[in-house]
Protein backbone atom coordinates (compact mmCIF):
# COMPACT_ATOMS: atom_id res chain seq x y z
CA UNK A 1 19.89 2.66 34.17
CA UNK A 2 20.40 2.99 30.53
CA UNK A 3 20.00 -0.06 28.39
CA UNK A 4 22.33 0.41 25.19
CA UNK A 5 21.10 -3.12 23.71
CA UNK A 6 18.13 -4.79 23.33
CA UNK A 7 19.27 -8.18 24.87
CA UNK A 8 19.99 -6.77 28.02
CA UNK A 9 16.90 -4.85 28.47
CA UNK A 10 14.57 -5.84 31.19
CA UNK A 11 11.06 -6.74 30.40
CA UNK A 12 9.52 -3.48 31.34
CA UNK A 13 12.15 -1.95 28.23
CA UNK A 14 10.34 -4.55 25.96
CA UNK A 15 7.33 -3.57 26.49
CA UNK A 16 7.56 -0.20 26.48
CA UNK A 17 8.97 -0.98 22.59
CA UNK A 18 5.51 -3.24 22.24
CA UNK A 19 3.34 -0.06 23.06
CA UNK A 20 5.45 1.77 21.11
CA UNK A 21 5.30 0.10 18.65
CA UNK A 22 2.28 -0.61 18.72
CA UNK A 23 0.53 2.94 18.96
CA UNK A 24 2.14 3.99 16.05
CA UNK A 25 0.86 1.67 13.76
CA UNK A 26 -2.41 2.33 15.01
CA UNK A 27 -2.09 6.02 14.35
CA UNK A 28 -0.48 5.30 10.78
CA UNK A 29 -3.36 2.91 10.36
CA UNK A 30 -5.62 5.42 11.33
CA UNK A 31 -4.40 8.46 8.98
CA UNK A 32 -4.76 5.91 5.93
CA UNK A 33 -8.25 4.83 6.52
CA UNK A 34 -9.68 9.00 7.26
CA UNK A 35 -7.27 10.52 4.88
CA UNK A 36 -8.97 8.49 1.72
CA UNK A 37 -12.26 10.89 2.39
CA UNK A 38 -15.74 10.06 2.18
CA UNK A 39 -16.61 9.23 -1.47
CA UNK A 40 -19.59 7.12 -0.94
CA UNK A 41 -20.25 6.09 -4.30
CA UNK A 42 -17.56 4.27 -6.28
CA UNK A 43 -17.49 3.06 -9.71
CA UNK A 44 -15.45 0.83 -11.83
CA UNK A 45 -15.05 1.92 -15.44
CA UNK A 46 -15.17 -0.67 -18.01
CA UNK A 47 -12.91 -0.37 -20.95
CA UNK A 48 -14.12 -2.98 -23.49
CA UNK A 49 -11.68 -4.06 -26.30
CA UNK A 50 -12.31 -2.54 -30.35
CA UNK A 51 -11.53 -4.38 -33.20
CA UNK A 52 -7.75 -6.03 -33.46
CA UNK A 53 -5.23 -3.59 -35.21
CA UNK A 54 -2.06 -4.44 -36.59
CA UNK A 55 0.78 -2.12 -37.65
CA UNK A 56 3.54 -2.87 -40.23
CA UNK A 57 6.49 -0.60 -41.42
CA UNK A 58 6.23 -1.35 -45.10
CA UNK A 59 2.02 -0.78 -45.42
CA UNK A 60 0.62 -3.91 -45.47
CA UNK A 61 -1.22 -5.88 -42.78
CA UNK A 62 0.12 -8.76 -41.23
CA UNK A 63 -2.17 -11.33 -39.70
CA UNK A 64 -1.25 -13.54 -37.09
C-alpha cells in the first residue's frame, strides 16, 4: 500500500518519518561537532579602543 499523503498514513508511516527524521539530525549534529577539529586551546583577542579621531572635508576638526 502506498500512502500518497501524510494524513492517511498509518502510524507505522509516522514513525518511520520520526526515525527518519530523527537519525539525520543526529548525523548532521554529529558532522558539526567532529568537523570543528581539536583545537584545544582557544583565545579571545582583545582589541582595545585608541584615541577618538575625527575627519572633516575642509581640514579642520570638529568636536562633538
Amino acid at each position: 500500500m502506498n500512502n500518497h499523503s501524510i494524513h492517511s498514513a498509518d502510524r507505522s508511516t509516522h514513525l518511520k518519518i520520526v526515525l527518519v527524521a530523527l537519525v539525520a539530525g543526529i548525523v548532521v549534529t554529529g558532522l558539526g561537532i567532529f568537523s570543528r577539529g581539536n583545537d584545544d586551546v582557544q583565545t579571545a583577542r582583545v582589541i582595545k579602543a585608541g584615541q577618538p579621531t575625527a575627519f572633516t572635508s575642509s581640514g579642520t576638526s570638529a568636536v562633538r
